[in-house]
Structures are given as C-alpha cells and as structure tokens.
C-alpha atoms as a PDB file:
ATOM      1  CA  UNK A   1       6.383  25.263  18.690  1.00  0.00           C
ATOM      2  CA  UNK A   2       6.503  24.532  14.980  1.00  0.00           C
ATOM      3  CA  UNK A   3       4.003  26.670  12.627  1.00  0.00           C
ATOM      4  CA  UNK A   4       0.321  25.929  12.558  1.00  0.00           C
ATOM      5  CA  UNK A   5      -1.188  23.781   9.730  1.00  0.00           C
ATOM      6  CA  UNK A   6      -2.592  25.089   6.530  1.00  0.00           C
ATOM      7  CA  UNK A   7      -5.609  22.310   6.752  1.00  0.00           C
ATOM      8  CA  UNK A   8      -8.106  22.399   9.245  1.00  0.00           C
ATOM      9  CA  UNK A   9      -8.453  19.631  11.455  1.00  0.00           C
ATOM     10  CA  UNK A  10     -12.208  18.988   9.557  1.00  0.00           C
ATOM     11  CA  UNK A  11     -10.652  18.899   6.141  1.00  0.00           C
ATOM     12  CA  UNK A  12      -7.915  15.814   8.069  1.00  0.00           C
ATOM     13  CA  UNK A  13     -10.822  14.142   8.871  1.00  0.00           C
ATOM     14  CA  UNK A  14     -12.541  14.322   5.591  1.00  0.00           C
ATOM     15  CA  UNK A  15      -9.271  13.587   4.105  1.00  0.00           C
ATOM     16  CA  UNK A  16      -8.987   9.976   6.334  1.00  0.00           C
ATOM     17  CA  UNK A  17     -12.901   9.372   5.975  1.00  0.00           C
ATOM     18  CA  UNK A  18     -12.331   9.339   2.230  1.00  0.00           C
ATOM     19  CA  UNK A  19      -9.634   6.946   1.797  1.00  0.00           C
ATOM     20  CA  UNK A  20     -10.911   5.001   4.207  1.00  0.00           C
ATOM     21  CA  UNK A  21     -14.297   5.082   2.601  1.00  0.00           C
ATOM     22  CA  UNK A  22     -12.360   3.860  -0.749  1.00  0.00           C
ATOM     23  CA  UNK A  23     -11.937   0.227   1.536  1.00  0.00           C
ATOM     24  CA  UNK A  24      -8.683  -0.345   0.101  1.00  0.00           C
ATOM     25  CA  UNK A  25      -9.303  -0.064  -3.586  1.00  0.00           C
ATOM     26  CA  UNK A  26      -7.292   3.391  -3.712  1.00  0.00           C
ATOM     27  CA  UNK A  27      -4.133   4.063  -3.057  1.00  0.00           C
ATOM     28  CA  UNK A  28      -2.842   7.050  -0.308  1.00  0.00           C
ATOM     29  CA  UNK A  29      -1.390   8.385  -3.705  1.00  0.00           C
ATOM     30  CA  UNK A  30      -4.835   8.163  -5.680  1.00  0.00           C
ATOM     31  CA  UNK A  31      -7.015   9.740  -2.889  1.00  0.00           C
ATOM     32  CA  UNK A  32      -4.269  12.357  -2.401  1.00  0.00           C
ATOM     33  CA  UNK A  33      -3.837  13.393  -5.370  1.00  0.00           C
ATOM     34  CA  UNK A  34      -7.737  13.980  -5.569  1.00  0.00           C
ATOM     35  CA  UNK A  35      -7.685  16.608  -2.784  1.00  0.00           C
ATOM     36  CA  UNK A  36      -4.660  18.261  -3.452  1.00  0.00           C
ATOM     37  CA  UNK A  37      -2.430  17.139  -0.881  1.00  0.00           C
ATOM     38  CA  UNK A  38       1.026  15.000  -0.537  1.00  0.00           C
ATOM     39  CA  UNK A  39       0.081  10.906  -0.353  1.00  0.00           C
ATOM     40  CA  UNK A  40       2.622  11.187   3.085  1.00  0.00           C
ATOM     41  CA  UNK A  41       0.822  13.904   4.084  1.00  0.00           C
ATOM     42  CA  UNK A  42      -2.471  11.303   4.318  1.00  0.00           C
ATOM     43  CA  UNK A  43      -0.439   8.256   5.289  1.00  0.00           C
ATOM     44  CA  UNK A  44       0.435  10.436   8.038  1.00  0.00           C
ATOM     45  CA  UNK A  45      -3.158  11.461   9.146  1.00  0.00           C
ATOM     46  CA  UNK A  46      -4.192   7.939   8.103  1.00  0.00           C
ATOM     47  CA  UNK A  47      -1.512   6.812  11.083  1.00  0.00           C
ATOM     48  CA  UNK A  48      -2.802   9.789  13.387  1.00  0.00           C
ATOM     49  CA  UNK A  49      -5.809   8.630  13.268  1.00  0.00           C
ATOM     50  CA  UNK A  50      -5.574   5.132  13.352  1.00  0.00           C
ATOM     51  CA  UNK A  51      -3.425   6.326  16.945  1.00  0.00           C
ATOM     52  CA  UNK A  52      -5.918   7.871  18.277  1.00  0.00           C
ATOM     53  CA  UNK A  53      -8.467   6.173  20.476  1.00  0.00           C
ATOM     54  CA  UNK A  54     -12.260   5.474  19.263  1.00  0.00           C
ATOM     55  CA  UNK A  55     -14.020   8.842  17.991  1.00  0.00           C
ATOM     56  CA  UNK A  56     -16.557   8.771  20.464  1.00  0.00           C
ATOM     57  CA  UNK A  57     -14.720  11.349  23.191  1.00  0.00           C
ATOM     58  CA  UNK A  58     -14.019   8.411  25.829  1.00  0.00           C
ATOM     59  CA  UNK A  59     -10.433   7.308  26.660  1.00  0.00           C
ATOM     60  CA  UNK A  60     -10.579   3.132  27.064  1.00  0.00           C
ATOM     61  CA  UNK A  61     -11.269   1.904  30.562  1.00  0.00           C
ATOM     62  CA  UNK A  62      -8.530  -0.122  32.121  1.00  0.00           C
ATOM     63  CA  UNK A  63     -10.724  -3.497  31.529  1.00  0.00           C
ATOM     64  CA  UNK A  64     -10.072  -2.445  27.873  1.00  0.00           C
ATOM     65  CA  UNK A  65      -7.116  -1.275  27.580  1.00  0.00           C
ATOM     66  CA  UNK A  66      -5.796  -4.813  28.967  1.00  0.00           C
ATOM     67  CA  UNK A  67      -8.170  -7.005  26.602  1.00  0.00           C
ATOM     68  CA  UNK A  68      -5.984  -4.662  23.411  1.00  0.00           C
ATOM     69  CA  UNK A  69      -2.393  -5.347  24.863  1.00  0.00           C
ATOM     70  CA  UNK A  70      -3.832  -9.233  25.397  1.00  0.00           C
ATOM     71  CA  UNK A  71      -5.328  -9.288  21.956  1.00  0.00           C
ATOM     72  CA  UNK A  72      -2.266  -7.407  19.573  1.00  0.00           C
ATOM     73  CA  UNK A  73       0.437  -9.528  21.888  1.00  0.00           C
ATOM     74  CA  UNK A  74      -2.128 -12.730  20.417  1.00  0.00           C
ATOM     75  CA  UNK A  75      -1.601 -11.154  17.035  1.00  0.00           C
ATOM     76  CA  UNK A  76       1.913 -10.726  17.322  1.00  0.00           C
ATOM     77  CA  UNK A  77       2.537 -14.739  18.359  1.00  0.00           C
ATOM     78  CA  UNK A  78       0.215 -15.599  15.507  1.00  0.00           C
ATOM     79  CA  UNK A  79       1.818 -13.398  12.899  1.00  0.00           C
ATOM     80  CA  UNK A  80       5.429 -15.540  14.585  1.00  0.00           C
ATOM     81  CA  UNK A  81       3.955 -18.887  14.024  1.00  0.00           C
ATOM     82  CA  UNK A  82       2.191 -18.121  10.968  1.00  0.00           C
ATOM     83  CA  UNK A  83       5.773 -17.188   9.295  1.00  0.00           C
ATOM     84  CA  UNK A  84       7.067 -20.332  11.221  1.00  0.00           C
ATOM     85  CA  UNK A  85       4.998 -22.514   8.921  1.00  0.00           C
ATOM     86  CA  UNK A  86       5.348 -20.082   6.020  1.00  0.00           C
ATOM     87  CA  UNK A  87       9.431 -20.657   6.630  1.00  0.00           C
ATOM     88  CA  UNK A  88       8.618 -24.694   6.740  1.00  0.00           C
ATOM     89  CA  UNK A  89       6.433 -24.870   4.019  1.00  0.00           C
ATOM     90  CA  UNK A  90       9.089 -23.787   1.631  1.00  0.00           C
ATOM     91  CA  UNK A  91      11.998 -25.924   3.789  1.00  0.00           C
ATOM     92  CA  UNK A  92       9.887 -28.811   3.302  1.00  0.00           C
ATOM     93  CA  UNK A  93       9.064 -28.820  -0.570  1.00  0.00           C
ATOM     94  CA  UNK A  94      10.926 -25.977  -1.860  1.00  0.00           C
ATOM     95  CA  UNK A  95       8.040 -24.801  -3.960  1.00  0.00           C
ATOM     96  CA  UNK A  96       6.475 -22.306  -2.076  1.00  0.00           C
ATOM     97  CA  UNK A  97       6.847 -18.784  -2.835  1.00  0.00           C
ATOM     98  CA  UNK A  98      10.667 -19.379  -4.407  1.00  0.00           C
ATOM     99  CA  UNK A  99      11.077 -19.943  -8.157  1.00  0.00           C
ATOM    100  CA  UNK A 100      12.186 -23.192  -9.612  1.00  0.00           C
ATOM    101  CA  UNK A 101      15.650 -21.943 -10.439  1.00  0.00           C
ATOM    102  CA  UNK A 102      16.674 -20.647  -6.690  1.00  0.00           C
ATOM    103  CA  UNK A 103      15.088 -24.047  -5.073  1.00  0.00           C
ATOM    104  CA  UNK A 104      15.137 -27.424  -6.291  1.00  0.00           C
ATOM    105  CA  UNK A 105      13.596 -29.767  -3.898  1.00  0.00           C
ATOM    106  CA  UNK A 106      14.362 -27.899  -1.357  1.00  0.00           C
ATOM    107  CA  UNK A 107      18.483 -27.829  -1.912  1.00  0.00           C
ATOM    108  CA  UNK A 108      20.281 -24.754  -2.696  1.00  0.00           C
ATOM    109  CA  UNK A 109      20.652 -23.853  -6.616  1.00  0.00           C
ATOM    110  CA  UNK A 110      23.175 -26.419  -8.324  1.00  0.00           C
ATOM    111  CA  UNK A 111      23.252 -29.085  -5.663  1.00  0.00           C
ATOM    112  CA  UNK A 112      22.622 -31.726  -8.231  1.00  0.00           C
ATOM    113  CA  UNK A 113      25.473 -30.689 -10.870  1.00  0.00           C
ATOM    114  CA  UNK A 114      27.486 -30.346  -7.889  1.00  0.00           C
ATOM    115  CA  UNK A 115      26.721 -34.052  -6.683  1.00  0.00           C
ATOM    116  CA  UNK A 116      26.750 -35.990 -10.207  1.00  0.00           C
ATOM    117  CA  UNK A 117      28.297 -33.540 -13.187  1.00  0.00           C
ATOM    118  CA  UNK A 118      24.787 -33.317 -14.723  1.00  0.00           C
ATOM    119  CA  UNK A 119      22.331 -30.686 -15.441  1.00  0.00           C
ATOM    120  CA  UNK A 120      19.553 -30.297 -12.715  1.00  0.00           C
ATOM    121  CA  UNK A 121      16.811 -31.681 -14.892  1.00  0.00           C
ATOM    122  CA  UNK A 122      18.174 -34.894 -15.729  1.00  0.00           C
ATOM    123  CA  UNK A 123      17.453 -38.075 -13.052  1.00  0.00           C
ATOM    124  CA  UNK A 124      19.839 -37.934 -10.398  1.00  0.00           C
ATOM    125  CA  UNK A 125      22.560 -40.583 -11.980  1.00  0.00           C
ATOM    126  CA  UNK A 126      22.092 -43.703 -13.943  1.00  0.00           C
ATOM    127  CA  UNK A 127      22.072 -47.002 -11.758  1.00  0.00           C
ATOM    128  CA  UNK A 128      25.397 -48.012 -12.357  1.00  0.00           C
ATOM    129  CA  UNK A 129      26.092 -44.021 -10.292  1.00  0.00           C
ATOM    130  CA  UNK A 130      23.334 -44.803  -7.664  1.00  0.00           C
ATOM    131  CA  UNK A 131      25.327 -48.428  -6.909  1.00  0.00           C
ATOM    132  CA  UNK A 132      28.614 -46.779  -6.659  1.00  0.00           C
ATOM    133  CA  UNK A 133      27.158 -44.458  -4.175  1.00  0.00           C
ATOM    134  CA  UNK A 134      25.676 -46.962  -1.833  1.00  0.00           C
ATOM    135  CA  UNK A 135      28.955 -49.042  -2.133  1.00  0.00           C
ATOM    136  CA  UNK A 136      30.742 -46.438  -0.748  1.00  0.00           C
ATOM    137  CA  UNK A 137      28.495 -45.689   1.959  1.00  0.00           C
ATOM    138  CA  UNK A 138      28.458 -49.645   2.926  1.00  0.00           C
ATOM    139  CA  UNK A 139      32.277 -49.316   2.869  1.00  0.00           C
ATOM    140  CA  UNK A 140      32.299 -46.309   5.356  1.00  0.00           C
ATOM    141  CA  UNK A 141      30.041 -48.064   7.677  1.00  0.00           C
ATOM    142  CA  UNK A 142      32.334 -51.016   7.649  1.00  0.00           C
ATOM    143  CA  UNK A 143      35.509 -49.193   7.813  1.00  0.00           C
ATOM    144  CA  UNK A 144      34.030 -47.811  10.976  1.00  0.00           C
ATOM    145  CA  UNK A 145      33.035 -50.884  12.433  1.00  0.00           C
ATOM    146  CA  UNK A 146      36.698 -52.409  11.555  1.00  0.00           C
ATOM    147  CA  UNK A 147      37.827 -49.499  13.802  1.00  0.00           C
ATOM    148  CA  UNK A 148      35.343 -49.952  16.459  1.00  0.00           C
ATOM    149  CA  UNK A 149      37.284 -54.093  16.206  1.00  0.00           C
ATOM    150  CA  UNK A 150      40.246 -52.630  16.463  1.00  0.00           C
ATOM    151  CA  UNK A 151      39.328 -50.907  19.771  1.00  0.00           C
ATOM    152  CA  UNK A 152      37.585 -53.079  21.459  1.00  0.00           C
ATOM    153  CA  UNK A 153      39.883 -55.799  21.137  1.00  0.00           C
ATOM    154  CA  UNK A 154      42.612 -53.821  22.333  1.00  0.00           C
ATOM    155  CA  UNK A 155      40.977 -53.417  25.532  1.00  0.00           C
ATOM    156  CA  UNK A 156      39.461 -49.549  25.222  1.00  0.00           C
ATOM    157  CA  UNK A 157      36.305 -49.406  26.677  1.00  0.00           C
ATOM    158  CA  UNK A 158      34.465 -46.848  25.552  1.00  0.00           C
ATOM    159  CA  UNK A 159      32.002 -44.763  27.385  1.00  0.00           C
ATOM    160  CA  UNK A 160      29.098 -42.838  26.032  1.00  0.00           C
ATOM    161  CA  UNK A 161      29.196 -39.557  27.024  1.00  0.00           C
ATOM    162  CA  UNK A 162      26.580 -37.879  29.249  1.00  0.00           C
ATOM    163  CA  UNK A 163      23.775 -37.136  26.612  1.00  0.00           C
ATOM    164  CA  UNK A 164      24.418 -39.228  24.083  1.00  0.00           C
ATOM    165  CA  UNK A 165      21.546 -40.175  21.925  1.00  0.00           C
ATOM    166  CA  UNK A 166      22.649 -43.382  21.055  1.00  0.00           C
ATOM    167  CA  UNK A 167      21.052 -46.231  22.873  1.00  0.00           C
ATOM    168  CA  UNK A 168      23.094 -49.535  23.138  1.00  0.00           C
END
C-alpha cells in the first residue's frame, strides 16, 4: 500500500470545486498555484473526479448505465464524422486550417513550378502553354485509339473484364 496523502479528501474536493467553479477561464496551473499544490496534482483529482459517478451516493442503474455507453459511443461516431468533413473541407479548397504556402488549391507545395517553370502566383501558363497542353492530350487519346485500330482489325477481341466500369 503506498503512503497516505498529505491533503484531505475535503481539501480534493475544494480543490476540483474551485477550478471547476473558474468555468474554464483558469488554467489547472493558475488555480494550482493559488492553493499551493502541483497543476498535475489537480489535473489528476480533476480526472478522479470527473471518474467517479454523480456525487449524490447512488451507483447508476443499469437503464443508465446503457443510455451513457449509447450516448459517448454517439459522441465518438460524431467526433469521426465531424473530422471526416474537417479532413474534406481542406481536400476540397485547400484553405482550411493550412497556410497558403503548404496548400495551394488544394495541391501539394510547388505543384505549379513543377508543372510550368513558373512561380506559384503567376496564371498557370500563357495560352500558347495551355494549347500545347491540350494538343498533347488530343494526341494521346488518338494514339490510343490508333492502337485500339490496330487491334481490332487484327482480329483481337477484347473482353472487358469482370467489373469494369466502362460501359460500351
């Protein structure tokens, strides 16, 4: 058995009621500083006491005791989705809660000097860059059309696999 406490269980409870009177406007380290003890000390008999059931001498009926698990599992799937959307949010515009150099639009850091040579903050390309990219993406398609030809006109029949997404 370890040795026995040099504050009375009272002066715990005084020591919870008064940072709990303080509503959140104190810190542990504030209030414990003001009565003398260690702030882990009264984050510790904060947490003790937050433990312990309701004050009034009565352990919770079963009834109640299954409405608590039902109500913090609700809080724990709403606390899930709620960082779902948080976690979309900044997918989506890149904005939220990241600064400006980390996220741009929602790409990685650099993406843009990467993709054209230029500095982030000028337009993406001049027009003569944006038609040289489409022209090569019209040339891929075609190139894989050509092969697609090719195959078909050697005979190949081709078979969409089993879960294929393309409809045709």
């Amino acid at each position: 058995m370890g040795r026995p406490s040099k504050y009375s269980d009272e002066f715990r409870r005084d020591a919870v009621a008064l940072y709990r009177a303080a509503e959140g406007q104190r810190t542990f380290a504030a209030v414990a500083k003001e009565i003398g003890v260690s702030h882990g000390t009264l984050r510790n008999w904060v947490r003790a006491a937050d433990a312990e059931p309701a004050s009034t001498g009565q352990a919770l009926s079963a009834d109640e005791r299954a409405e608590l698990a039902r109500l913090r599992r609700a809080e724990r799937e709403w606390q899930v989705e709620k960082e779902i959307l948080r976690r979309a949010a900044v997918d989506s515009t890149g904005r939220c809660n990241t600064s400006s150099s980390e996220v741009l639009m929602g790409r990685p850091a650099g993406w843009m000097a990467a993709l054209t040579g230029r500095s982030p903050m000028k337009s993406p390309g001049a027009p003569t860059l944006r038609r040289e990219v489409e022209r090569q993406f019209w040339r891929d398609i075609e190139a894989v059309a050509a092969t697609l030809n090719r195959v078909t006109s050697a005979g190949v029949v081709y078979r969409r696999p089993l879960g294929d997404p393309v409809s045709g």
